[in-house]
N, C-alpha and C. Protein backbone atom coordinates (compact mmCIF):
# COMPACT_ATOMS: atom_id res chain seq x y z
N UNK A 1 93.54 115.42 81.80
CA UNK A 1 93.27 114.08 82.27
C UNK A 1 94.37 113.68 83.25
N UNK A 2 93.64 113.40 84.38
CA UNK A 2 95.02 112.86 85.46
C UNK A 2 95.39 111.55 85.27
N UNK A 3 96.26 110.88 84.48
CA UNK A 3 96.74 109.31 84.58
C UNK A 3 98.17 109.25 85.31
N UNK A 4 97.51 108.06 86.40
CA UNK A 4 98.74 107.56 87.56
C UNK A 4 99.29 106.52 87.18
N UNK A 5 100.51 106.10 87.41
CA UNK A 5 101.15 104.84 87.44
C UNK A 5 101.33 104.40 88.94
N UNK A 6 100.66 103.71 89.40
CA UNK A 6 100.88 103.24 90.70
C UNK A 6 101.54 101.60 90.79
N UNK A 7 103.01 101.53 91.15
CA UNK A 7 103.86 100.76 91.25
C UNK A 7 104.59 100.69 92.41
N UNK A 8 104.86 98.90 92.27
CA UNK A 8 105.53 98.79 93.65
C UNK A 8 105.36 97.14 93.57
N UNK A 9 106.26 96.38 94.26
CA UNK A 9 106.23 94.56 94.22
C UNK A 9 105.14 94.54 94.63
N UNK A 10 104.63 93.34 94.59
CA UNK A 10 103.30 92.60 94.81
C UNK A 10 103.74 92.50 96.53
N UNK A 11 101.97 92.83 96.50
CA UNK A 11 102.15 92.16 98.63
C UNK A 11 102.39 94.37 98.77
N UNK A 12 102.45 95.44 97.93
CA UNK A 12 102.89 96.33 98.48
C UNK A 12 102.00 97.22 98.91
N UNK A 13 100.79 96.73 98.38
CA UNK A 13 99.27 97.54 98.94
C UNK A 13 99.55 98.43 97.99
N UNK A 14 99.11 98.34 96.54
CA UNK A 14 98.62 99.09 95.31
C UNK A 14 97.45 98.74 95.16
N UNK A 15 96.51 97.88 95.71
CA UNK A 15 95.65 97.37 94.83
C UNK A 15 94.48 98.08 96.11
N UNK A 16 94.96 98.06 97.49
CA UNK A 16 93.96 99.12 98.67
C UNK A 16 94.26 100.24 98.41
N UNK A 17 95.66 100.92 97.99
CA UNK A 17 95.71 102.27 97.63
C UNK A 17 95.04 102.57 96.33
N UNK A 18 94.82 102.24 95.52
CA UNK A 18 94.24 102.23 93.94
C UNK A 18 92.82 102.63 94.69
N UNK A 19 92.10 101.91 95.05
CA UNK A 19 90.34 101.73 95.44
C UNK A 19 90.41 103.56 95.87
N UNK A 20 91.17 103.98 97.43
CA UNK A 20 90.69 104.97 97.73
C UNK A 20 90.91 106.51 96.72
N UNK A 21 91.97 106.30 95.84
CA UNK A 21 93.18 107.40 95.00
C UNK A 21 91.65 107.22 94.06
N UNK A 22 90.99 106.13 93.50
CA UNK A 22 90.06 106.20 92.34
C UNK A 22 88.78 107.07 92.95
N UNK A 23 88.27 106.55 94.08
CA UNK A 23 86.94 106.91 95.09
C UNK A 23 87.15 108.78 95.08
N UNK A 24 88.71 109.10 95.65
CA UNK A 24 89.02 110.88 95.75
C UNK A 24 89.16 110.96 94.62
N UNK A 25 89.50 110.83 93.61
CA UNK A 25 89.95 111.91 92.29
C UNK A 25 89.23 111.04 91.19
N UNK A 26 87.88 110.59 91.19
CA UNK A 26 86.76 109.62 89.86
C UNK A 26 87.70 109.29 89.17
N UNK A 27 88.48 108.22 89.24
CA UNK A 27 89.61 107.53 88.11
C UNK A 27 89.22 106.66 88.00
N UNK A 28 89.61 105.88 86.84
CA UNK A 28 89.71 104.35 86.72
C UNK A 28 90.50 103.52 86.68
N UNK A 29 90.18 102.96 87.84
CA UNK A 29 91.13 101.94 87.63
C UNK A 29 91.33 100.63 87.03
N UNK A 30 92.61 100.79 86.57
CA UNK A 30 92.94 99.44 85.86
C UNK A 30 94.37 98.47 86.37
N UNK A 31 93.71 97.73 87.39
CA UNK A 31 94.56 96.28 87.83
C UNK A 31 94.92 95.58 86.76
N UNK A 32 96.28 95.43 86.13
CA UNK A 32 96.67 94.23 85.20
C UNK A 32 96.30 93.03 86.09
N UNK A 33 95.84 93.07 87.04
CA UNK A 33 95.88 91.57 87.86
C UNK A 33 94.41 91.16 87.78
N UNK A 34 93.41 92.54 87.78
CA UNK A 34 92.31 92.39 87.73
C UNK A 34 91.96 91.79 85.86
N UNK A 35 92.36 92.64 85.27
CA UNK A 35 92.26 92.30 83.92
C UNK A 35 92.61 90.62 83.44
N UNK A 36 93.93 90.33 83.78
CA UNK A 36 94.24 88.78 83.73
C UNK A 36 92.86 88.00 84.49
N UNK A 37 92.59 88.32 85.28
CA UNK A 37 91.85 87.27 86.12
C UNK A 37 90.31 87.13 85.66
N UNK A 38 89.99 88.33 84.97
CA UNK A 38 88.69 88.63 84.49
C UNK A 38 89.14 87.95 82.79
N UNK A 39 90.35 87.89 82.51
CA UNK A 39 90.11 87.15 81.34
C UNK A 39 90.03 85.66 81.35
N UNK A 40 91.11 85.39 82.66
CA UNK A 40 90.65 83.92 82.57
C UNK A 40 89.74 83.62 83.04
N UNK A 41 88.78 84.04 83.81
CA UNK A 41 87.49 83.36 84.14
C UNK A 41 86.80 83.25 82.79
N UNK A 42 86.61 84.41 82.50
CA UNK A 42 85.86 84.51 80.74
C UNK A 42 86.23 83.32 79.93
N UNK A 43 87.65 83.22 79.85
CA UNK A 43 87.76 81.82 78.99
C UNK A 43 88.86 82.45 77.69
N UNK A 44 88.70 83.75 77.70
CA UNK A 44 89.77 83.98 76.70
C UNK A 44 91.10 83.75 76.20
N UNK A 45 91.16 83.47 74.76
CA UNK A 45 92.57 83.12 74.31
C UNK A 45 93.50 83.60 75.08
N UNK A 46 93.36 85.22 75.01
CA UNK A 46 94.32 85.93 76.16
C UNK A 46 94.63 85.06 77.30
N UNK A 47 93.35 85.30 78.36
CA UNK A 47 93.01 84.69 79.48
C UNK A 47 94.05 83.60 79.36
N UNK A 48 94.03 82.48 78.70
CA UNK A 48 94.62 81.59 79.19
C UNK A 48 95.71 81.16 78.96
N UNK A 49 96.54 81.89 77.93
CA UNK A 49 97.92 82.09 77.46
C UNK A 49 98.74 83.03 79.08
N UNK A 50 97.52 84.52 79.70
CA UNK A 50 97.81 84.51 80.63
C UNK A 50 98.59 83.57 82.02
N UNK A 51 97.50 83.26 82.04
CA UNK A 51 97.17 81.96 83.21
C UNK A 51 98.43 81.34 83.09
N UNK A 52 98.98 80.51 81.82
CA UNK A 52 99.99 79.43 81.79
C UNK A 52 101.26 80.54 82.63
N UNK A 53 101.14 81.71 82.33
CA UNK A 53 102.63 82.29 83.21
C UNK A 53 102.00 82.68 84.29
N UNK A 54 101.07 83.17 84.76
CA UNK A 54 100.73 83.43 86.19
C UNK A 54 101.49 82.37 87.42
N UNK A 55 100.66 80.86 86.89
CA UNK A 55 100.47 80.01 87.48
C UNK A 55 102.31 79.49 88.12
N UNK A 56 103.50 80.00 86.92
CA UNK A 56 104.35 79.86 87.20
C UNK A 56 104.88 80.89 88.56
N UNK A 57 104.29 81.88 88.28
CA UNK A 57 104.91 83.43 88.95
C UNK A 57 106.08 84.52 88.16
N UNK A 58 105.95 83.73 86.92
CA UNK A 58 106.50 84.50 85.71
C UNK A 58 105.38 86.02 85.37
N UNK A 59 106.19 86.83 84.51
CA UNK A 59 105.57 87.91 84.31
C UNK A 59 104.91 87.32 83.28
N UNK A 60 103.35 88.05 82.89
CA UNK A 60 102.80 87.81 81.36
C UNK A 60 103.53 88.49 80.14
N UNK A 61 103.98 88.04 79.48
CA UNK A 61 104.59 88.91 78.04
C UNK A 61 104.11 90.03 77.70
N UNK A 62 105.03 90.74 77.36
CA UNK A 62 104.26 92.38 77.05
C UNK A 62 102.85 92.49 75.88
N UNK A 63 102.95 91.82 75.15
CA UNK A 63 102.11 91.82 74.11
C UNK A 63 100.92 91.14 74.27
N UNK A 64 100.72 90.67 75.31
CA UNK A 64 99.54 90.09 76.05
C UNK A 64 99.12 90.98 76.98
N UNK A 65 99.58 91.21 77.39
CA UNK A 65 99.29 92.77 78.77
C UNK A 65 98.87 93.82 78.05
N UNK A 66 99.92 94.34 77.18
CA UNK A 66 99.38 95.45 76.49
C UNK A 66 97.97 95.37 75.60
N UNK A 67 97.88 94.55 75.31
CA UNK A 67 96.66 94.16 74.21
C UNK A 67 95.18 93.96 75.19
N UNK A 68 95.25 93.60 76.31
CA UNK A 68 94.29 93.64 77.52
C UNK A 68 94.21 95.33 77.84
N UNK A 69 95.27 95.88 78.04
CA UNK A 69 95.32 97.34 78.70
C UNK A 69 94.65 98.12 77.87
N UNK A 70 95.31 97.77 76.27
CA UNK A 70 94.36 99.04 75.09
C UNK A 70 93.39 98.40 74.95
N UNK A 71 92.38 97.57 75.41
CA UNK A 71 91.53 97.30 75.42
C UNK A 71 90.96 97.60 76.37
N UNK A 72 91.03 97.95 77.37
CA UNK A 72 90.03 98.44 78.88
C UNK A 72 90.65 99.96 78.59
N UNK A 73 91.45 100.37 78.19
CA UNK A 73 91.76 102.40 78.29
C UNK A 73 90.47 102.81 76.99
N UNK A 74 90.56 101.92 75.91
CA UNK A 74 89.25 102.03 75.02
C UNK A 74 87.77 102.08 75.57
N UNK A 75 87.52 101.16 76.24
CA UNK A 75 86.21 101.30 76.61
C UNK A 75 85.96 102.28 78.08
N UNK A 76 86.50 102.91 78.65
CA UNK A 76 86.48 104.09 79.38
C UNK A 76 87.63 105.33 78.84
N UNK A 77 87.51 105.36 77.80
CA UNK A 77 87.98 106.84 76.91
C UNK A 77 87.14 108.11 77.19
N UNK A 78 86.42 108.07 77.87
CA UNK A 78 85.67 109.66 78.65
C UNK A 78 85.85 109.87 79.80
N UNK A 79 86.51 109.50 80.71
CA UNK A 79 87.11 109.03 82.00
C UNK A 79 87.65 110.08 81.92
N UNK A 80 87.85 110.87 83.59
CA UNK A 80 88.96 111.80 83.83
C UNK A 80 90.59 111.33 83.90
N UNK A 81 90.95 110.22 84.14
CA UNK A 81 91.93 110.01 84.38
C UNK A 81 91.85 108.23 84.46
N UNK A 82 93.04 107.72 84.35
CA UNK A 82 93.09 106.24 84.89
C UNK A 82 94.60 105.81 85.93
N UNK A 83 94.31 105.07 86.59
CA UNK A 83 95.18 104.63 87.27
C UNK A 83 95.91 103.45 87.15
N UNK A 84 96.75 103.19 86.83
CA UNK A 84 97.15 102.23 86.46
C UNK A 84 98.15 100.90 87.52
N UNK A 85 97.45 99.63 87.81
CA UNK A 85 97.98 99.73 89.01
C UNK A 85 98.52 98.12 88.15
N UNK A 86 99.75 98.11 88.27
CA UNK A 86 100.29 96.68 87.87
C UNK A 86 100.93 96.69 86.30
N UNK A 87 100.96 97.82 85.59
CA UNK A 87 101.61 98.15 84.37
C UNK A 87 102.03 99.74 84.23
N UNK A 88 102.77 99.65 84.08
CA UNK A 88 103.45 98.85 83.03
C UNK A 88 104.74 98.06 84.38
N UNK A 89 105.08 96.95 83.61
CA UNK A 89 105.91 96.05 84.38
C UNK A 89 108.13 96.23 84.05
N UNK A 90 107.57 96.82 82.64
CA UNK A 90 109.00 96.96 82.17
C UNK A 90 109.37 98.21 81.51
N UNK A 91 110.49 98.18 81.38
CA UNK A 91 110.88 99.50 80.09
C UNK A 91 110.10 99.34 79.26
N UNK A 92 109.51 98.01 78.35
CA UNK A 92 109.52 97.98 77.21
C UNK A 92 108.20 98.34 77.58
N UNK A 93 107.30 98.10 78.22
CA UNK A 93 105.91 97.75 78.45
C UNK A 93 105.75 99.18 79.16
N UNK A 94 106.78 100.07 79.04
CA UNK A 94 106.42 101.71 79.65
C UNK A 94 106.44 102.50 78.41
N UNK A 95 107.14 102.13 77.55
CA UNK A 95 107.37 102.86 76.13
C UNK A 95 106.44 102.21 75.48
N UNK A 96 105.64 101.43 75.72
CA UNK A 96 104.70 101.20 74.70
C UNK A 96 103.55 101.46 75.51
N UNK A 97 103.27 101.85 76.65
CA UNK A 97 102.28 102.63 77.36
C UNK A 97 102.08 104.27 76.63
N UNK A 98 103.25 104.74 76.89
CA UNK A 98 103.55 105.91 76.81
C UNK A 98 103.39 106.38 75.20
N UNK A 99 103.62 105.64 74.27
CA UNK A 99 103.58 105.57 73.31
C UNK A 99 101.71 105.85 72.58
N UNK A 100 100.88 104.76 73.05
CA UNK A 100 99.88 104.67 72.78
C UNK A 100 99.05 105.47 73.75
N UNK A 101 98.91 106.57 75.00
CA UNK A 101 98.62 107.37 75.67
C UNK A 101 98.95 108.63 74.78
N UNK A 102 100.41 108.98 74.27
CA UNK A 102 100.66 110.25 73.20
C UNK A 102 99.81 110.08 72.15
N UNK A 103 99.34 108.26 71.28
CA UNK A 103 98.43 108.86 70.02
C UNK A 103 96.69 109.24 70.69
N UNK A 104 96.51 108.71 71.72
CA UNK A 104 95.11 109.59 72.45
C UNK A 104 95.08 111.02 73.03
N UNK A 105 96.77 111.63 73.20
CA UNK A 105 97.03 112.53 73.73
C UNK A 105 96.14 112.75 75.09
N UNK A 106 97.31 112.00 75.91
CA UNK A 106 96.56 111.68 77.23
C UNK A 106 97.66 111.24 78.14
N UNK A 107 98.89 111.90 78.69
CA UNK A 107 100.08 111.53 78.76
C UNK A 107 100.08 110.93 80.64
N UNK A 108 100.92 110.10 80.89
CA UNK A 108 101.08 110.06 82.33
C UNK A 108 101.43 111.16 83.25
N UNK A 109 101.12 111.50 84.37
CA UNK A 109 101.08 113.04 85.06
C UNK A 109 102.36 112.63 86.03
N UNK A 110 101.81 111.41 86.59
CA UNK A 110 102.76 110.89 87.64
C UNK A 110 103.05 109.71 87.89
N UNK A 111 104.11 109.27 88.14
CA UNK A 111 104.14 107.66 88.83
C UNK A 111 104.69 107.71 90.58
N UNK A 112 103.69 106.83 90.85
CA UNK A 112 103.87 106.87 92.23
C UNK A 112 104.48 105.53 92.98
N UNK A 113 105.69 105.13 93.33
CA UNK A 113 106.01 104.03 93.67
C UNK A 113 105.94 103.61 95.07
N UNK A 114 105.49 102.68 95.39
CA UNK A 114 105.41 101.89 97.02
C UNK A 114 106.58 101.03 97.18
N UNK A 115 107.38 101.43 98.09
CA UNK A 115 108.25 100.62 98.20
C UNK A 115 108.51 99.81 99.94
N UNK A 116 108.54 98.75 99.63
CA UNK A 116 108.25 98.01 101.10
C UNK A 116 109.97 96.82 100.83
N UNK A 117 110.29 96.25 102.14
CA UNK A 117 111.46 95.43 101.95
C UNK A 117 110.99 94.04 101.57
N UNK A 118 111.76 92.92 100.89
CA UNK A 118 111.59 91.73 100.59
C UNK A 118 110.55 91.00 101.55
N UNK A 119 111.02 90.76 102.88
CA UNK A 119 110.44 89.82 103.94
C UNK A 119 109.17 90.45 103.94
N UNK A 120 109.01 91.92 104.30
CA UNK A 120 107.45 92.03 105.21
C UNK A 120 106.49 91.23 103.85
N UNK A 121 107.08 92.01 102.58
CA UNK A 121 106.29 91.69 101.65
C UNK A 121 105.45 90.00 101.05
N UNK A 122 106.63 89.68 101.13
CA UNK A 122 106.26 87.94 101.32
C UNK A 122 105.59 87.25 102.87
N UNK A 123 105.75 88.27 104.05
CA UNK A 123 104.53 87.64 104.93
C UNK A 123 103.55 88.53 104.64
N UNK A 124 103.01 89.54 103.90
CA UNK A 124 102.06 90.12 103.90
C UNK A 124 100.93 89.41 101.92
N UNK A 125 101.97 88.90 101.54
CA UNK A 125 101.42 87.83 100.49
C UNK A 125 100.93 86.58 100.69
N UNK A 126 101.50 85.91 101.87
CA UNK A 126 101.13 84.66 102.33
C UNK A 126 99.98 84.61 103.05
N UNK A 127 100.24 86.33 103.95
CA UNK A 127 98.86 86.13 104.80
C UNK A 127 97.44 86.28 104.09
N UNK A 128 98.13 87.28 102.98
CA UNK A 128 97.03 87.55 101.95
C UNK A 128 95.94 86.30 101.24
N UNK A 129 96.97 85.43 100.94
CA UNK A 129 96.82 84.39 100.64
C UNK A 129 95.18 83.03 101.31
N UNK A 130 95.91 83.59 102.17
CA UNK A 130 94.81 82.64 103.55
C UNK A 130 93.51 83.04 103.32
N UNK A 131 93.09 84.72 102.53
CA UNK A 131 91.71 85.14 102.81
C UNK A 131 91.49 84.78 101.27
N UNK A 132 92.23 85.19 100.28
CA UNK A 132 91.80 85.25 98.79
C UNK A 132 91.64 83.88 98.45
N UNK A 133 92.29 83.18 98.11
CA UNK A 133 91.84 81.75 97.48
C UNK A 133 92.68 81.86 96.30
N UNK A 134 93.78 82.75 95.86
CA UNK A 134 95.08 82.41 95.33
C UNK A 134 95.91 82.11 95.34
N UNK A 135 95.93 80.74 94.49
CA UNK A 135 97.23 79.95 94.73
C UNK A 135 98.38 80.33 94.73
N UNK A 136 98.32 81.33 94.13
CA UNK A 136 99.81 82.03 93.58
C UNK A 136 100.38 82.90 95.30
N UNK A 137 99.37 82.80 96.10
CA UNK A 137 99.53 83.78 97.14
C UNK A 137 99.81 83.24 98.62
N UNK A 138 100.21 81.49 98.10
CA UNK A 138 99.77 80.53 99.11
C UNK A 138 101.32 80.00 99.57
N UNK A 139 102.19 79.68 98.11
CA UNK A 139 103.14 79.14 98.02
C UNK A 139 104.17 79.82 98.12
N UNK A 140 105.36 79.75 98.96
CA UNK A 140 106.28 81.05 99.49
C UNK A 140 107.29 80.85 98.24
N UNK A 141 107.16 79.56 97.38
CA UNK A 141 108.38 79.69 96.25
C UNK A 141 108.07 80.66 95.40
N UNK A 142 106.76 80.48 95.12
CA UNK A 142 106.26 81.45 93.56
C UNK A 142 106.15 83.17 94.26
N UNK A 143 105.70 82.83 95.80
CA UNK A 143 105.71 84.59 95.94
C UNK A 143 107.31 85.20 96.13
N UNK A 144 108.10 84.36 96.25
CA UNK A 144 109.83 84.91 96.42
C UNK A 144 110.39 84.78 94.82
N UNK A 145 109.41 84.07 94.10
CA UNK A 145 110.17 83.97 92.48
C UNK A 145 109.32 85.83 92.18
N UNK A 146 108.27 86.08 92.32
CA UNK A 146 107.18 87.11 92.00
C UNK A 146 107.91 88.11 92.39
N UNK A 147 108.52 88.64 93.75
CA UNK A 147 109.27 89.75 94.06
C UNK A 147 110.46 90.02 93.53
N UNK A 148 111.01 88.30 93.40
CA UNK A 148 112.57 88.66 92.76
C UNK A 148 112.09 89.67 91.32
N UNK A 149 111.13 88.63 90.29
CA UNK A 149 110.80 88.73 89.23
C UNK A 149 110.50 90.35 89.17
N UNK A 150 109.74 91.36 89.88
CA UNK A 150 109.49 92.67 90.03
C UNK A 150 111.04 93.55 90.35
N UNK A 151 112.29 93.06 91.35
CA UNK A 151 113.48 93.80 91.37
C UNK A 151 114.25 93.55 90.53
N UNK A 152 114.21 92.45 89.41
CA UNK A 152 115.15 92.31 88.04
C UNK A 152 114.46 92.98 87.39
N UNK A 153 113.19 93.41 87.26
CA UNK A 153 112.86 93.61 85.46
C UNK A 153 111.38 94.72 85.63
N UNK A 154 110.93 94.97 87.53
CA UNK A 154 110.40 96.29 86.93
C UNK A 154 110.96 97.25 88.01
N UNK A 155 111.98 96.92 88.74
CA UNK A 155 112.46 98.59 89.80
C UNK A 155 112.59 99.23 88.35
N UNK A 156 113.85 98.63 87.58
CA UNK A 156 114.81 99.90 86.29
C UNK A 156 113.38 100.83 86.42
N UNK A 157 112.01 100.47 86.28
CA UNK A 157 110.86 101.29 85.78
C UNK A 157 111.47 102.76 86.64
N UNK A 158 112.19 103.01 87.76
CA UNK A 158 112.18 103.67 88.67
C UNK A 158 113.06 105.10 88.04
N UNK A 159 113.93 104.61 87.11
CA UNK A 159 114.73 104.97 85.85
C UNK A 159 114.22 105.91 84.76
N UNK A 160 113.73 105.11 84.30
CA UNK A 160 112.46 105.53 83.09
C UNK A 160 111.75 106.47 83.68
N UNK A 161 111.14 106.26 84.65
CA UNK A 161 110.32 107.55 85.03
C UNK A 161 110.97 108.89 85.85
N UNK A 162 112.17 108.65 86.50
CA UNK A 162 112.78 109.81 86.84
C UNK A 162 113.18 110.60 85.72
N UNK A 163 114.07 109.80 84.56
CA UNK A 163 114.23 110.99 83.43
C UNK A 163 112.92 111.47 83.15
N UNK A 164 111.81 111.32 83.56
CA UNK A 164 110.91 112.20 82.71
C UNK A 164 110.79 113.35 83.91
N UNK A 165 110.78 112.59 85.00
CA UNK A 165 110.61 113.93 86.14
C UNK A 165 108.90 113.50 86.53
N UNK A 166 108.88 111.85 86.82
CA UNK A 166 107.33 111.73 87.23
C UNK A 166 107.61 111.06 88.12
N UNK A 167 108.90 110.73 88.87
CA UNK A 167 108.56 109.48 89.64
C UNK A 167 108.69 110.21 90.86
N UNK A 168 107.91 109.72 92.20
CA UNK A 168 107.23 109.79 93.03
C UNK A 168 107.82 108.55 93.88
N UNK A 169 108.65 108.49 94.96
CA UNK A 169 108.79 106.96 95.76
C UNK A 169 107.92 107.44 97.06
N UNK A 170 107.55 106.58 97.85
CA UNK A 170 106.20 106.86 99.13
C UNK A 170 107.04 105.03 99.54
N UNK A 171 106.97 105.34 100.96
CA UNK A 171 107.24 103.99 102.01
C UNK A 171 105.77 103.90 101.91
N UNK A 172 106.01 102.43 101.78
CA UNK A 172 104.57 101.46 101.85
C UNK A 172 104.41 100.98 102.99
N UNK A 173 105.37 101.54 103.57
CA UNK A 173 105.17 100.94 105.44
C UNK A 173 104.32 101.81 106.26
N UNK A 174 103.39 101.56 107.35
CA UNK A 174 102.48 102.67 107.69
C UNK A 174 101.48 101.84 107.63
N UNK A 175 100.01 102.82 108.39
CA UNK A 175 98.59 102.94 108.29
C UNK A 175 98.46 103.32 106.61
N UNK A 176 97.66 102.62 106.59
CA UNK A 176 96.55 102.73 105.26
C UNK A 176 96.54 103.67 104.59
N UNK A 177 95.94 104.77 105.86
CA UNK A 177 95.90 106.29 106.16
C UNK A 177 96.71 107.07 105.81
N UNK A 178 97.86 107.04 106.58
CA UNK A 178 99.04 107.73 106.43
C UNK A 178 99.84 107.37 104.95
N UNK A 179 99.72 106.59 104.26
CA UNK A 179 100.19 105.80 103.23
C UNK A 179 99.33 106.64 102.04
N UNK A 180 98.31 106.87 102.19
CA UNK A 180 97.59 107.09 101.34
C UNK A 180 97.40 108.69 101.13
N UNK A 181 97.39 109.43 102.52
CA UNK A 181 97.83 110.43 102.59
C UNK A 181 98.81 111.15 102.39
N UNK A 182 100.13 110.16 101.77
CA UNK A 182 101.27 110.60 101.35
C UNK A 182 101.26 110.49 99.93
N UNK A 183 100.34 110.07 99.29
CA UNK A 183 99.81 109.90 97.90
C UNK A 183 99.40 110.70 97.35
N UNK A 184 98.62 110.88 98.29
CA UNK A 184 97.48 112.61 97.68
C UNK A 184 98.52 113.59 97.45
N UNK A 185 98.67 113.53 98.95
CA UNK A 185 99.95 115.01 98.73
C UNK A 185 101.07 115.19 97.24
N UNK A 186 101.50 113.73 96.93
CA UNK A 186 102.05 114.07 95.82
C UNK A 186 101.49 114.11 94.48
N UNK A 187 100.07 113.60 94.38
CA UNK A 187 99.15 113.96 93.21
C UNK A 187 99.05 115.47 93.41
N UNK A 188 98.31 116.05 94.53
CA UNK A 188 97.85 117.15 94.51
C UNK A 188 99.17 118.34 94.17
N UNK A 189 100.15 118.37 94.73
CA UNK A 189 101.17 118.86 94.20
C UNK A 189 101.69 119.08 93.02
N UNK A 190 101.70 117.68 92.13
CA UNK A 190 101.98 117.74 90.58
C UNK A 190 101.10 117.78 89.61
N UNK A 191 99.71 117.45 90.23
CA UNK A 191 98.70 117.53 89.37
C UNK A 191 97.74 118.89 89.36
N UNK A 192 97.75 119.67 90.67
CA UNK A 192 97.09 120.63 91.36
C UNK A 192 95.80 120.40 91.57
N UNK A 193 95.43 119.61 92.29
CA UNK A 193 94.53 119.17 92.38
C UNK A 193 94.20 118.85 93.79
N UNK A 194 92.83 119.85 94.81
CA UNK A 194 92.88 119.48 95.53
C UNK A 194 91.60 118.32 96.45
């Protein structure tokens, strides 16, 4: 089973790289951003315990994330692989990934990180902003609290995954193309897969 960790601050184009990485290699993907947002529309307890930290630009608590995640890796358990684009966010929320992937015996292959600088990222959130209809994507305080919030508490992730010998860094700067093409290359390499 091929499972990716695809990471990187918000605004870093994980969520256009996710679509094509799922389309080439039948994965599934799973957006923690998509998941939050599909819970709060639904109305769920989750959902809206979510929401109250979104709305700040705070991270959601691990035990809320995680409890959404083993719940969508459950209902596509015949899946070749999943992608994981927006979790894990922390150490803690990687060891308890990693943790519950070993009792399915279904381990992470690779993590692939996007890394882009502070500024482009926050004009490429704002502009984002203008087409989506998220508030969170509108206001330059909450998207500069959102990036800080990702270099305190999920780069270390960058840590965690080198001792295992999975991490993968790729410039998020570039064509689509070329960005994405530097993706493959390092799936296909560690995963053998062409």
């Amino acid at each position: 089973m091929l499972n990716i960790v695809l990471f990187g601050p918000p605004g870093a184009g994980k969520g256009t790289q996710a679509v094509k990485l799922v389309s080439k290699y039948n994965l599934v993907h799973l957006s923690t951003g998509d998941i939050f947002r599909a819970n709060i529309k639904g109305g769920t307890e989750l959902g809206t315990l979510a929401k109250s930290y979104m709305d700040k630009g705070d991270l959601v608590p691990d035990e809320v994330t995680i409890k959404m995640l083993e719940s969508e890796v459950n209902k596509a358990s015949s899946s070749k692989g999943f992608i994981f684009d927006g979790f894990p966010r922390t150490t803690a929320q990687a060891q308890a990934l990693d943790k519950f992937l070993a009792d399915k015996n279904i381990p992470i292959v690779l993590t692939l990180a996007l890394e882009v600088d502070e500024e482009e990222l926050t004009k490429r959130i704002i502009l984002r902003g203008k087409d989506s209809g998220r508030v969170d994507d509108r206001d330059e305080t909450i998207v500069r609290n959102r990036v800080k919030e990702y270099s305190t508490k999920t780069a270390p992730l960058k840590d965690f995954y080198k001792v295992q010998g999975k991490l993968k860094s790729i410039p998020g700067v570039g064509s689509i193309d070329q960005i994405f093409d530097e993706l493959c290359n390092n799936i296909n390499s560690v995963a053998k897969v062409k």
